[in-house]
PDB file of N, CA and C in Angstrom:
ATOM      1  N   UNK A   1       1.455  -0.636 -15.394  1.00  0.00           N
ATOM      2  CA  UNK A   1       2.218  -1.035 -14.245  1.00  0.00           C
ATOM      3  C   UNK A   1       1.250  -1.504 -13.159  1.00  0.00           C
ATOM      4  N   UNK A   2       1.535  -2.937 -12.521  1.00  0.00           N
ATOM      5  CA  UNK A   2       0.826  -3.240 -11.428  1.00  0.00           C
ATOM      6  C   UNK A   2       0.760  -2.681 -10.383  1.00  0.00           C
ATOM      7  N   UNK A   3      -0.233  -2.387  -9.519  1.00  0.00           N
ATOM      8  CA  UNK A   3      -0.329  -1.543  -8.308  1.00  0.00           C
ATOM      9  C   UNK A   3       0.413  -2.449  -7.678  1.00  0.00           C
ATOM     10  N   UNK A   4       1.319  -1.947  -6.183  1.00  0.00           N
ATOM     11  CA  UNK A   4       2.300  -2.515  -5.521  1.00  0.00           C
ATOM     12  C   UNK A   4       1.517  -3.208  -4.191  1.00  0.00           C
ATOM     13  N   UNK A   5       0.449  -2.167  -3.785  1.00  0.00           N
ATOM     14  CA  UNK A   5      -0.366  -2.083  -2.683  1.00  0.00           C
ATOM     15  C   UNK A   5      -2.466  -2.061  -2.651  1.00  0.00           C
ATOM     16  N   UNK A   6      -2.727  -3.092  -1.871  1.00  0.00           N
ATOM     17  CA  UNK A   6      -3.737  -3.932  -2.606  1.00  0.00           C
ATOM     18  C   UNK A   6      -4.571  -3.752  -0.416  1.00  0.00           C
ATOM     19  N   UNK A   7      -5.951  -3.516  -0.413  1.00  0.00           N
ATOM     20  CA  UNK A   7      -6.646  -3.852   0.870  1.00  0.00           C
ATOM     21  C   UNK A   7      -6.802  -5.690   0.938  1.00  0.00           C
ATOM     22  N   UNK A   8      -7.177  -5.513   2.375  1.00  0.00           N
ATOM     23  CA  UNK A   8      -7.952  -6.815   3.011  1.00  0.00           C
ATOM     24  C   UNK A   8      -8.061  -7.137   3.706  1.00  0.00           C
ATOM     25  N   UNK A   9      -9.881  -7.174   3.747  1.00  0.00           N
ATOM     26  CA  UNK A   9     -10.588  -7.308   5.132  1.00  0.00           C
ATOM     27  C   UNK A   9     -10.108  -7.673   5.947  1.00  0.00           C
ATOM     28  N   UNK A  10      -9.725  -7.397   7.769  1.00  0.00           N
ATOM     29  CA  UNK A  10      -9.405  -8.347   8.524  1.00  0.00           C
ATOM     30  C   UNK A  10     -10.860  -8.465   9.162  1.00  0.00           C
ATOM     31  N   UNK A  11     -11.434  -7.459   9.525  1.00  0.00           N
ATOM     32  CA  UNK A  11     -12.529  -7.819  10.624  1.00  0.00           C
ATOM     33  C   UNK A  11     -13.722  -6.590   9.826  1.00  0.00           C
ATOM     34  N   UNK A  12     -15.277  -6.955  10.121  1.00  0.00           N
ATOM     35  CA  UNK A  12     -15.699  -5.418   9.549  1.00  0.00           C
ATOM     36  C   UNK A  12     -14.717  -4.450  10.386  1.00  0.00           C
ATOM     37  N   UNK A  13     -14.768  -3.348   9.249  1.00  0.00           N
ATOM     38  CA  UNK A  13     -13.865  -2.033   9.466  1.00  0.00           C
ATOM     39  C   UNK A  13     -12.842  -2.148  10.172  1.00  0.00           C
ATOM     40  N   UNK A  14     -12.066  -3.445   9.552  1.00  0.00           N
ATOM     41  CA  UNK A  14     -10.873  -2.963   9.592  1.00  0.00           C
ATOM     42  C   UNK A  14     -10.135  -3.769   8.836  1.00  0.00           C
ATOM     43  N   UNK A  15      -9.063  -2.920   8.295  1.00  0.00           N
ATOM     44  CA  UNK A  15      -8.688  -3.209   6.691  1.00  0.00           C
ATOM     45  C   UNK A  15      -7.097  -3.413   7.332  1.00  0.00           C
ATOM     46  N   UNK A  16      -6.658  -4.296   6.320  1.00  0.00           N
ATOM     47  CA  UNK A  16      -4.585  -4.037   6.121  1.00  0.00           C
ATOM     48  C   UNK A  16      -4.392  -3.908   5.114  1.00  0.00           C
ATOM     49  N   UNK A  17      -3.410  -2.920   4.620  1.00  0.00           N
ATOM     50  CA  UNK A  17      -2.693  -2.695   3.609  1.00  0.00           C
ATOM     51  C   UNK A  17      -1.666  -3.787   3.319  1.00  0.00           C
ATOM     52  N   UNK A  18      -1.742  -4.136   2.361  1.00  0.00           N
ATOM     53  CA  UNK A  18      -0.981  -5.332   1.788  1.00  0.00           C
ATOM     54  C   UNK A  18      -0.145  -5.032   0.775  1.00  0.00           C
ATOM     55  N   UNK A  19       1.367  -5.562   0.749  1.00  0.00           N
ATOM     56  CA  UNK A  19       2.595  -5.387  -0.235  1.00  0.00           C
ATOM     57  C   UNK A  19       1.932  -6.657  -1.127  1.00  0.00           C
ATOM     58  N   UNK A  20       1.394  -6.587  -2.599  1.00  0.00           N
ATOM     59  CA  UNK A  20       1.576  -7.339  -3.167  1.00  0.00           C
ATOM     60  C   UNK A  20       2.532  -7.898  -3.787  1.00  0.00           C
ATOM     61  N   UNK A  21       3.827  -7.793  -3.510  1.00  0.00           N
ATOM     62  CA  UNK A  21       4.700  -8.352  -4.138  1.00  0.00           C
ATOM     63  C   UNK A  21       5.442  -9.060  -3.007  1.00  0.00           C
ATOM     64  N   UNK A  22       4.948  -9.209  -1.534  1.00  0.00           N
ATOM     65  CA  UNK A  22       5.950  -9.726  -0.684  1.00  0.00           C
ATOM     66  C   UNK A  22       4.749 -10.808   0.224  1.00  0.00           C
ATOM     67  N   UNK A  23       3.415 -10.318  -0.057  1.00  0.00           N
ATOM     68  CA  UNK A  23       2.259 -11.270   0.671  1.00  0.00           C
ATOM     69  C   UNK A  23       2.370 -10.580   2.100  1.00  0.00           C
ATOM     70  N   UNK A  24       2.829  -9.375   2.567  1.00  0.00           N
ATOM     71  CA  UNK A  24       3.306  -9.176   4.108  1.00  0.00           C
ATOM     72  C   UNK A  24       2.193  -8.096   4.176  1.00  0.00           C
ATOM     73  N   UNK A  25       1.661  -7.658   5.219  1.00  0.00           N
ATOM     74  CA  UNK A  25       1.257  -6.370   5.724  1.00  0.00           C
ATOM     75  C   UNK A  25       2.574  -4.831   5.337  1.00  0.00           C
ATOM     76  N   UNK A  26       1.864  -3.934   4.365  1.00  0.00           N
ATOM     77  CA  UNK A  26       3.135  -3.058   4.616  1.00  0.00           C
ATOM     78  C   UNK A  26       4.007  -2.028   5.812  1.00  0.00           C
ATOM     79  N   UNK A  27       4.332  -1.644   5.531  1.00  0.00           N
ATOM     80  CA  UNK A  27       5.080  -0.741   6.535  1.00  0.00           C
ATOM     81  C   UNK A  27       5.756   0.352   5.980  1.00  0.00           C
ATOM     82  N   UNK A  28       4.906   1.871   6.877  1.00  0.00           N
ATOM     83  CA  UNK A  28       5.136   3.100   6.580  1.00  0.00           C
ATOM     84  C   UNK A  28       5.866   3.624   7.422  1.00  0.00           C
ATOM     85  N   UNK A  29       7.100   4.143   7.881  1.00  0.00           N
ATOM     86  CA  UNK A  29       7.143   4.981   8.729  1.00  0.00           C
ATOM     87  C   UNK A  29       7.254   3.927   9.987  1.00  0.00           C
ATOM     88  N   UNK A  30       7.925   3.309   9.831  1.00  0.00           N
ATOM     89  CA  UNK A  30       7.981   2.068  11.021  1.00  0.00           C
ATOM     90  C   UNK A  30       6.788   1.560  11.786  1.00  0.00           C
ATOM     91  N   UNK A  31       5.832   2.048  10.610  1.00  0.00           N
ATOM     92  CA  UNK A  31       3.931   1.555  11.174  1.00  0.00           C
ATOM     93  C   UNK A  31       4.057   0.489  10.280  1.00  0.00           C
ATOM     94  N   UNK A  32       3.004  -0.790  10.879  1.00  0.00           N
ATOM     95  CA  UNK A  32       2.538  -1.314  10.463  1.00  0.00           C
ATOM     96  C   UNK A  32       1.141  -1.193   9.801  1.00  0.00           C
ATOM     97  N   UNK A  33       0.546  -1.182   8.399  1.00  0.00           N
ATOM     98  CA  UNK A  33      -0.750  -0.475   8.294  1.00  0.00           C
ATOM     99  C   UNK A  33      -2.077  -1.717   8.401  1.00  0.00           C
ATOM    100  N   UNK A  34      -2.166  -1.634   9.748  1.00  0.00           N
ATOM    101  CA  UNK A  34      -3.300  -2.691   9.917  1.00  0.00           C
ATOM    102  C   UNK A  34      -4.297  -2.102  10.994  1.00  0.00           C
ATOM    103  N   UNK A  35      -5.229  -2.892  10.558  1.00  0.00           N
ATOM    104  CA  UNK A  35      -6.099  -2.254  11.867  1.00  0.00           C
ATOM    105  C   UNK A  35      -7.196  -0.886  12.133  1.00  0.00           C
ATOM    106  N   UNK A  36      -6.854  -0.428  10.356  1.00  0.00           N
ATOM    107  CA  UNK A  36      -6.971   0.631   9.580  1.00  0.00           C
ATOM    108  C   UNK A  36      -8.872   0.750   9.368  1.00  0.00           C
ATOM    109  N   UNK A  37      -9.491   2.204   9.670  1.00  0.00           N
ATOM    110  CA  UNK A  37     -10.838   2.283   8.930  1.00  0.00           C
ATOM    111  C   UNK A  37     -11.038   1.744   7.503  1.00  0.00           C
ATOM    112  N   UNK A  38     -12.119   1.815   7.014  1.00  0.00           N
ATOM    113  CA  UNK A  38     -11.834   1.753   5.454  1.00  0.00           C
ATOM    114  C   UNK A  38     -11.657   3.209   4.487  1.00  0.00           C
ATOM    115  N   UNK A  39     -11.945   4.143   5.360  1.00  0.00           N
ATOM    116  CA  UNK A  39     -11.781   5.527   4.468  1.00  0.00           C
ATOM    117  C   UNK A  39     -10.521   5.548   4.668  1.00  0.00           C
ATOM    118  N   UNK A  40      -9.807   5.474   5.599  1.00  0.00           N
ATOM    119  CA  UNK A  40      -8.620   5.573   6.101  1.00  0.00           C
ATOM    120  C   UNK A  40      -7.376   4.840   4.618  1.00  0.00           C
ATOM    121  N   UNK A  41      -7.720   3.391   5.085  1.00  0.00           N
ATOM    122  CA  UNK A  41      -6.996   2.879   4.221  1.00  0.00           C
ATOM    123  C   UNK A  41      -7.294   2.924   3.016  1.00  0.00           C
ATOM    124  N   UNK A  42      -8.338   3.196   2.467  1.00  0.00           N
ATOM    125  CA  UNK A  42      -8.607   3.287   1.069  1.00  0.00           C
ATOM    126  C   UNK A  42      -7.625   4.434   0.538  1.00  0.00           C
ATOM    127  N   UNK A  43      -7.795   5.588   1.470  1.00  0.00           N
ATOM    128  CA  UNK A  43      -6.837   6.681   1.012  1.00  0.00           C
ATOM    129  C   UNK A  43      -5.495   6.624   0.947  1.00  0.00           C
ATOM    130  N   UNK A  44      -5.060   6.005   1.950  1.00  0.00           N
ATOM    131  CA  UNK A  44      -3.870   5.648   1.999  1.00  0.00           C
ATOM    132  C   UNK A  44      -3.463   4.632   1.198  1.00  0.00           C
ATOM    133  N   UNK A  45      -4.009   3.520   0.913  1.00  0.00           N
ATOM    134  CA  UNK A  45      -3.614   2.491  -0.507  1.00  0.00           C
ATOM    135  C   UNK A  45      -3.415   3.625  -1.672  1.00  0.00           C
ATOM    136  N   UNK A  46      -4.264   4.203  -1.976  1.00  0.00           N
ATOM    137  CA  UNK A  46      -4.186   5.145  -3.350  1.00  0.00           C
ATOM    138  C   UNK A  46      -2.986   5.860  -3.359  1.00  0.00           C
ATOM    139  N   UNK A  47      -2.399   6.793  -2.328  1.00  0.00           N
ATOM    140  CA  UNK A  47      -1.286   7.517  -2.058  1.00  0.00           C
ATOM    141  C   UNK A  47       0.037   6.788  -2.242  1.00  0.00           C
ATOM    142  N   UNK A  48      -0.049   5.403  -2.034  1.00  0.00           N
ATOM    143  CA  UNK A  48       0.968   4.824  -1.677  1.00  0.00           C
ATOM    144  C   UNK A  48       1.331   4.134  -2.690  1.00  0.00           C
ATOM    145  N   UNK A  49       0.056   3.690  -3.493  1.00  0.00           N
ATOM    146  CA  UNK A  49       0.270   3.307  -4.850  1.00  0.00           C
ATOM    147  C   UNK A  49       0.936   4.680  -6.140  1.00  0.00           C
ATOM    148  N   UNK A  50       0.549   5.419  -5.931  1.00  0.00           N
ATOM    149  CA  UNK A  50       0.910   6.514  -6.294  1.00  0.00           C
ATOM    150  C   UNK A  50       1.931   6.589  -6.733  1.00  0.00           C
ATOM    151  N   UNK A  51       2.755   7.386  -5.257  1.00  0.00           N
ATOM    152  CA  UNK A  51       4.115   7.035  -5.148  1.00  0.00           C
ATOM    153  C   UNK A  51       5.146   6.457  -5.208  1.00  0.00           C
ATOM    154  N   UNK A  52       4.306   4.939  -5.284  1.00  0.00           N
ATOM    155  CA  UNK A  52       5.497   3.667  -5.636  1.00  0.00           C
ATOM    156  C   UNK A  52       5.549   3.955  -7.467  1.00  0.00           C
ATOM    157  N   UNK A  53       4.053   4.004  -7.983  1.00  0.00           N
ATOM    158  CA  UNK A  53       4.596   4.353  -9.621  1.00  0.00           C
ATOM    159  C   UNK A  53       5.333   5.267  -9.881  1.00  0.00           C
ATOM    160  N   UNK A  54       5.339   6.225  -9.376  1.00  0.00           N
ATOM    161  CA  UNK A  54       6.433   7.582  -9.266  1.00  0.00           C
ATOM    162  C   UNK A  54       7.388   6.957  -9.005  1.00  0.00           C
ATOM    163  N   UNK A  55       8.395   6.187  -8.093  1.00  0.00           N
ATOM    164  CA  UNK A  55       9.523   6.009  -7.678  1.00  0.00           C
ATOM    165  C   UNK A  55      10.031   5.298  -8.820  1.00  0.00           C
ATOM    166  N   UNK A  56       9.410   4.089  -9.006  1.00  0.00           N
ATOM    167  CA  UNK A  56       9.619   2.905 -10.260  1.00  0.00           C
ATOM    168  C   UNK A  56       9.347   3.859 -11.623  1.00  0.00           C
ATOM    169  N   UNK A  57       9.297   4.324 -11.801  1.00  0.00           N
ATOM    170  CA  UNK A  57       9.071   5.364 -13.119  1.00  0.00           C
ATOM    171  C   UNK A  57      10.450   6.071 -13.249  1.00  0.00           C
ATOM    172  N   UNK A  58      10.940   6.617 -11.570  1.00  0.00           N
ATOM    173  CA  UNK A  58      12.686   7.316 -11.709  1.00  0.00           C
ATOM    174  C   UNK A  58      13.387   6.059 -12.213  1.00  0.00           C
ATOM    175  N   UNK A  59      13.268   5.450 -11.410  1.00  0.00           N
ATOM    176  CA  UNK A  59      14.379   4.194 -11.646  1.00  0.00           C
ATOM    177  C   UNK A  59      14.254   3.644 -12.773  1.00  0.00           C
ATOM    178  N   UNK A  60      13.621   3.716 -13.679  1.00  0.00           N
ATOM    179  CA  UNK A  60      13.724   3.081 -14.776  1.00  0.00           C
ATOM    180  C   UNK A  60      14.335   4.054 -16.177  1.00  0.00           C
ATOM    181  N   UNK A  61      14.274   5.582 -15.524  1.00  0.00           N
ATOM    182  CA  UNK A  61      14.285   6.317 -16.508  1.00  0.00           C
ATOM    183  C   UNK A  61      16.281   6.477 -16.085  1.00  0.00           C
ATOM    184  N   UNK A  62      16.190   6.174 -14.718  1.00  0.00           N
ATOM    185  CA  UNK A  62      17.970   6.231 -14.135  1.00  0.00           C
ATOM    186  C   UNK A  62      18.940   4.760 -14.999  1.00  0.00           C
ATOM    187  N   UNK A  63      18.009   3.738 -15.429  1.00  0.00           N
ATOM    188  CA  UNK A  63      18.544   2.509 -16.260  1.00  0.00           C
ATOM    189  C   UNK A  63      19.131   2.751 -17.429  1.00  0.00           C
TER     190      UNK A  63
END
């Protein structure tokens, strides 16, 4: 399964989390995730990727 959520550079140290499936900056929690350290977002890409395989994993098993 493709990861959903992908970094990229905006400026040194500082990263946006990116929806690869929509080309948009994502959005957590009515945050936008930009603007981000790189430890920061690195961790948070991983978590988020995570979770999206978890979600898409219910839904497919709910098909």
């Amino acid at each position: 399964m493709a990861n959903r959520y992908t970094l990229r550079m905006e400026l040194p140290q500082s990263w946006t989390i990116i929806d690869v499936f929509t080309g948009q900056p994502a959005v957590i929690r009515q945050k936008v995730m930009v603007g981000m350290g790189p430890r920061e977002a690195e961790d948070m890409v991983v978590q988020m990727n995570v979770r999206d395989v978890k979600r898409r994993e219910r839904a497919e098993r709910k098909s």
